[in-house]
Protein backbone atom coordinates (compact mmCIF):
# COMPACT_ATOMS: atom_id res chain seq x y z
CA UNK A 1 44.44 19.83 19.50
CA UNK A 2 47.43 17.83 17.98
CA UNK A 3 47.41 17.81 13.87
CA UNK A 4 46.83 14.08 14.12
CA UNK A 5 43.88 14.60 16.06
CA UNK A 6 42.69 16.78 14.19
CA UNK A 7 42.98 14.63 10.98
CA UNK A 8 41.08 11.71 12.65
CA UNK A 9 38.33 14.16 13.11
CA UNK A 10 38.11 15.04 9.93
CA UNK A 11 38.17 11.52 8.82
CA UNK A 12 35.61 10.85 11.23
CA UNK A 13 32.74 13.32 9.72
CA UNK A 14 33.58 12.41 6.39
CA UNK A 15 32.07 9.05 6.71
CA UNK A 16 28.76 8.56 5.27
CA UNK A 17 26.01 8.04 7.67
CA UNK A 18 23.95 5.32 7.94
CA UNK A 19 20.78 5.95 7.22
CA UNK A 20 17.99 4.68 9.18
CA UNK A 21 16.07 1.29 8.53
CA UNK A 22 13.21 1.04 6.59
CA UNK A 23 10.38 0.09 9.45
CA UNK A 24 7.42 -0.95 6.53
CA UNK A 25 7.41 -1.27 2.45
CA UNK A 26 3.43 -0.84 1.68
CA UNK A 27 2.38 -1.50 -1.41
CA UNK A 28 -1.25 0.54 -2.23
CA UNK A 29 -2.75 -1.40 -4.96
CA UNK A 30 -6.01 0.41 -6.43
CA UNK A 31 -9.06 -1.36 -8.17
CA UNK A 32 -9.73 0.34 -11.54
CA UNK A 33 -11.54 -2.37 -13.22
CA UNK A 34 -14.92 -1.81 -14.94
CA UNK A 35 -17.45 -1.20 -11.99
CA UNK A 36 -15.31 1.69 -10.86
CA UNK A 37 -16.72 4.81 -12.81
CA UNK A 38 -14.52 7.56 -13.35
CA UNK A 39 -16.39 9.59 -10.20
CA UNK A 40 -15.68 6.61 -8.16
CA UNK A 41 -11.69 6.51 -9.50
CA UNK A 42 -11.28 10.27 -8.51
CA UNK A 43 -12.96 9.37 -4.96
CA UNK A 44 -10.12 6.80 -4.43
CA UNK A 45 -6.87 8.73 -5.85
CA UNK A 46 -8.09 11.64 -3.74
CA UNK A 47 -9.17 9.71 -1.23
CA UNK A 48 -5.82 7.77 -0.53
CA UNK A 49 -3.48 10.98 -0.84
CA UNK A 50 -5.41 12.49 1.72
CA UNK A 51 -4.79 9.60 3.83
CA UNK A 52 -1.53 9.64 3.23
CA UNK A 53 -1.37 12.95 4.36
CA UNK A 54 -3.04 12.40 7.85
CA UNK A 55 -0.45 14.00 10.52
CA UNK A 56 -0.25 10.59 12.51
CA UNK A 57 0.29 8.76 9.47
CA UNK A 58 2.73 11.19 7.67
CA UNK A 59 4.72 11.34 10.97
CA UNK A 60 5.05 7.47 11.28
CA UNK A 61 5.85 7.23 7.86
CA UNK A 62 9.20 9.79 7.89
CA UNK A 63 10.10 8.65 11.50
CA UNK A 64 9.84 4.65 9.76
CA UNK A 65 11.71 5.80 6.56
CA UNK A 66 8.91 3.51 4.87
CA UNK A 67 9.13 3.35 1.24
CA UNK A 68 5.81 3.36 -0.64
CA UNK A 69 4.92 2.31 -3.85
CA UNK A 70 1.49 2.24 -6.70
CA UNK A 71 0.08 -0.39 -8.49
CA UNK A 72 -3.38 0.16 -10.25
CA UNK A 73 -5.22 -3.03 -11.45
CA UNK A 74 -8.25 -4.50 -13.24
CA UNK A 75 -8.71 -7.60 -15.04
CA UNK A 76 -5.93 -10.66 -16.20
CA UNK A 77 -2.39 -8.78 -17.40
CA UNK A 78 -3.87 -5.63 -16.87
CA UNK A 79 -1.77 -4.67 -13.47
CA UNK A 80 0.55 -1.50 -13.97
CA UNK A 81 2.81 -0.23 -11.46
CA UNK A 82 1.93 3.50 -11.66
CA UNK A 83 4.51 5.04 -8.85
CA UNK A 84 7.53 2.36 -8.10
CA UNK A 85 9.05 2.27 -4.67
CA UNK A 86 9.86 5.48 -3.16
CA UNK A 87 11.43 6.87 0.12
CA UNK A 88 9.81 8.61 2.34
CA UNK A 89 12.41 10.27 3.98
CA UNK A 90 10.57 13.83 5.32
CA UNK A 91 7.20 15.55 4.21
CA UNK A 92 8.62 16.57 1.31
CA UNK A 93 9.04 13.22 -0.39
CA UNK A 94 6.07 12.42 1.57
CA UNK A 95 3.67 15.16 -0.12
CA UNK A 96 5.13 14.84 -3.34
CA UNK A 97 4.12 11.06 -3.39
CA UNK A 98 0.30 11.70 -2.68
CA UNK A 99 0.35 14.57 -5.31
CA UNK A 100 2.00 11.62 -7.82
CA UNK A 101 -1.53 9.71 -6.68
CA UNK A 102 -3.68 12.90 -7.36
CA UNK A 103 -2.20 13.08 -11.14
CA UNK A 104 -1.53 9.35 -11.32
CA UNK A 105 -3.49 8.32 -15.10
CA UNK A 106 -5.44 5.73 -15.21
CA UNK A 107 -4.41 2.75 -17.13
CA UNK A 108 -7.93 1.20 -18.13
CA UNK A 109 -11.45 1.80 -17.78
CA UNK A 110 -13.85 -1.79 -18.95
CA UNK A 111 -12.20 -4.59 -17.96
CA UNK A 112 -12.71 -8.09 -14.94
CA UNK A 113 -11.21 -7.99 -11.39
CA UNK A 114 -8.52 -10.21 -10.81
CA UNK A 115 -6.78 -9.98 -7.49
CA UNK A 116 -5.20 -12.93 -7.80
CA UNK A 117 -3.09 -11.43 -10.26
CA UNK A 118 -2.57 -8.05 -9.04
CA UNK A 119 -0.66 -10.03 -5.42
CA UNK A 120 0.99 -12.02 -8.12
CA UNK A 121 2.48 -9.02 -9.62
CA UNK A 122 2.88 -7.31 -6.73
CA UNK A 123 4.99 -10.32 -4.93
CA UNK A 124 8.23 -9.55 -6.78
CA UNK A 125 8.35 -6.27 -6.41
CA UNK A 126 9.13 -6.72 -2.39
CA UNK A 127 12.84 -8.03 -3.39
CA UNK A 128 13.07 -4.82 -4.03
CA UNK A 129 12.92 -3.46 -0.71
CA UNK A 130 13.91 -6.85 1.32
CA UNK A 131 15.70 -4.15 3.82
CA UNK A 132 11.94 -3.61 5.19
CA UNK A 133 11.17 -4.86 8.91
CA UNK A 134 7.63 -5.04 7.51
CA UNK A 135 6.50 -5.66 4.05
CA UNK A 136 2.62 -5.03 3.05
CA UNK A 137 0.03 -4.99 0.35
CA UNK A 138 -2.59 -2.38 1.00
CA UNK A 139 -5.10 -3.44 -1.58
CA UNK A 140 -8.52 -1.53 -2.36
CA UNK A 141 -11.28 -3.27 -4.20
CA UNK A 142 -15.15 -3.26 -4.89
CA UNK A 143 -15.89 -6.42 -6.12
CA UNK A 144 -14.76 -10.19 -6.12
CA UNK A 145 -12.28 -12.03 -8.16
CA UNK A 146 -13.90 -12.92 -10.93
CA UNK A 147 -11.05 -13.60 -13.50
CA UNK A 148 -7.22 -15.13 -13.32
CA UNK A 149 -5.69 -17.25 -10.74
CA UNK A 150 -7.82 -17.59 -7.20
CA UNK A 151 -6.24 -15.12 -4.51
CA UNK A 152 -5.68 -17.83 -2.01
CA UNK A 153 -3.70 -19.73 -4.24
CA UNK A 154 -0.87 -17.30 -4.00
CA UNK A 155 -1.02 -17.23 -0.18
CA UNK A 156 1.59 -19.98 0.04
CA UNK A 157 4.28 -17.59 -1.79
CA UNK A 158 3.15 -14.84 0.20
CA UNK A 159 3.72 -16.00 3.62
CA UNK A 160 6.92 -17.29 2.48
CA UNK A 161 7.89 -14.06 1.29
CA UNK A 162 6.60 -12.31 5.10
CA UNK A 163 4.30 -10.02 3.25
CA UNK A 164 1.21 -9.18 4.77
CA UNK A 165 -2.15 -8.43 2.77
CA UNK A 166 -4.99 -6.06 3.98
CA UNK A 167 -7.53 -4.76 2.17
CA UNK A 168 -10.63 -2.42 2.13
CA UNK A 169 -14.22 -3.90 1.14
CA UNK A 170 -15.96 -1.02 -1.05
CA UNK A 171 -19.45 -2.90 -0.65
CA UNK A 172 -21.61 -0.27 -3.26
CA UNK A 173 -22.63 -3.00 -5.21
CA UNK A 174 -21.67 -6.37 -3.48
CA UNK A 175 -22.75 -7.41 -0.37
CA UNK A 176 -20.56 -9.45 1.81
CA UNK A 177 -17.46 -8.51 0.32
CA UNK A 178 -15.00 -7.65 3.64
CA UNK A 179 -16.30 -11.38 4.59
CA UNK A 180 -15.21 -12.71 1.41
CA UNK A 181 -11.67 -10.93 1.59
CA UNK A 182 -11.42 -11.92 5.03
CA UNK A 183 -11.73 -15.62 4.08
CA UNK A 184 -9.82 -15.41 0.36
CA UNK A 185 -7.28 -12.68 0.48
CA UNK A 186 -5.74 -11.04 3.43
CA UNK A 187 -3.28 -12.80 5.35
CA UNK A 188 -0.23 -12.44 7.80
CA UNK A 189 0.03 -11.44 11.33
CA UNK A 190 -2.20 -8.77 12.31
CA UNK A 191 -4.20 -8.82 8.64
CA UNK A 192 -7.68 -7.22 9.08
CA UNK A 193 -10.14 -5.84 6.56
CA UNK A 194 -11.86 -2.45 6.93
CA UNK A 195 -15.22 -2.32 5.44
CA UNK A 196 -16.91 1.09 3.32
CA UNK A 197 -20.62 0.74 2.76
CA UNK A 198 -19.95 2.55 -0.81
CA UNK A 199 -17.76 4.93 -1.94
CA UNK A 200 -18.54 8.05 -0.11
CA UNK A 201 -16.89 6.43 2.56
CA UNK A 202 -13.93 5.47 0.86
CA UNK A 203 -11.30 8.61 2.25
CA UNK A 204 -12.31 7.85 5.99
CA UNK A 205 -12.08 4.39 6.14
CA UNK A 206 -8.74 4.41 3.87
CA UNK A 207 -7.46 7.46 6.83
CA UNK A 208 -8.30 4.44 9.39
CA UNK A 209 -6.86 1.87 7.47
CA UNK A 210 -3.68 3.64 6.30
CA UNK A 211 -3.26 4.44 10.62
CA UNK A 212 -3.51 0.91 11.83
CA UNK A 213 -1.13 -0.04 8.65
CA UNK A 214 1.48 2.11 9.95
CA UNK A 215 0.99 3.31 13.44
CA UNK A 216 -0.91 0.18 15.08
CA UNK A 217 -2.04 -2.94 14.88
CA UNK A 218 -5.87 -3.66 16.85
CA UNK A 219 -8.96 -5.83 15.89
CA UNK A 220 -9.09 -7.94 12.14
CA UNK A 221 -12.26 -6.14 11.14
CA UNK A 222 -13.40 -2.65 11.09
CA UNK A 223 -16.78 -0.93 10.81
C-alpha cells in the first residue's frame, strides 16, 4: 500500500462516528402527592425500575439510543426533576438509570395533585432532546387534578411541540380515573391509558405500559 494511501486510511478511522439517532425521549413523571403513602411510593420506584429492566424493553431502549429522564410531582410548584435526561446507550447506562429510580428521594409527602402543572414543567424540558424521532410523557397518577392549571389546557402546546402523553390510572381510591385521563390528559398519536385496580398492580401494568411505549403501539386502553 502506497504511503498516501495509507495516510487517507488513517485519516479515515480517525473521524468520529456518528452516533445513532435517538428513536424516543420518555419522560416518567411519578405522582407523589398526599394520597400516595410511603408503601405505595416504594411500590412505584420499584415498580418502574423493574420495568425498565424488562429484556424487551431494555433491548428496545439501547437498540433506540432513547434518552430517559425523572420528574416526581405533587401539588402547584411542587414538580422536581429528580434524574435529567440521560442516554441509554447499552445496559449499563440502562441499569444504572433504574437503580437512580430505586434510590431516587422523595421530594414531598402532604401536598394536591396537579397534572396540569407537572406537563407544564415537563414541556420544556423536550428542547432538550429535539434530536428524538419520538418525544413522550409517561405519567403515573392516582387521583384527579385537583389544583393548578386544567391538563387539557396545555394540550394545545403539547401537540405543537409533537409530544405524546400516556398515562397509568392507579384507581385504589378513585373510581373512573383511566376514563377521566382518557378524556383530560393523554394525547397524540397512538396515546392510550393502562388502568391498575390499586397499587399491587402497579409493576405489571407499568411492565405493559413501558412495552407498548417503546416496542409497540396497539389498542388506547388496557385492562
Amino acid at each position: 500500500m502506497s504511503p498516501l494511501r495509507c495516510l487517507v486510511l488513517v485519516a479515515l478511522l480517525l473521524l468520529p462516528v456518528r452516533g445513532r439517532a435517538c428513536d424516543l425521549a420518555l419522560l416518567l413523571a411519578v405522582d407523589v402527592s398526599g394520597s400516595v403513602d410511603p408503601q405505595e411510593y416504594r411500590i412505584q420506584m420499584d415498580g418502574l425500575a423493574a420495568g425498565l429492566r424488562d429484556w424487551q424493553v431494555r433491548e428496545a431502549l439501547v437498540s433506540g439510543q432513547a434518552r430517559l429522564a425523572l420528574v416526581q410531582w405533587s401539588g402547584k410548584s411542587r414538580q422536581a426533576l429528580s434524574i435529567p435526561w440521560t442516554l441509554i446507550s447499552d445496559d449499563a447506562a440502562l441499569e444504572g438509570f433504574a437503580r437512580r429510580i430505586e434510590t431516587a428521594e422523595r421530594p414531598w409527602r402532604n401536598y394536591s395533585t396537579s397534572i396540569g402543572e407537572v406537563l407544564n414543567v415537563a414541556l420544556p424540558l423536550f428542547a432538550e432532546v429535539a434530536g428524538c424521532a419520538r418525544r413522550v410523557i409517561d405519567l403515573s397518577g392516582d387521583g384527579p387534578s385537583n389544583e393548578g392549571v386544567a391538563p387539557a389546557a396545555l394540550k394545545p402546546a403539547l401537540r405543537a411541540a409533537g409530544v405524546t402523553v400516556n398515562a397509568i390510572a392507579i384507581e385504589e381510591s378513585e373510581a373512573d380515573l383511566a376514563a377521566y385521563f382518557f378524556e383530560e390528559v393523554i394525547l397524540g398519536p397512538g396515546a392510550f391509558v393502562v388502568y391498575a385496580a390499586s397499587f399491587k398492580d402497579y409493576p405489571e401494568q407499568i411492565r405493559r405500559k413501558l412495552l407498548r411505549e417503546t416496542v409497540k403501539q396497539t389498542a388506547r386502553l388496557l385492562r
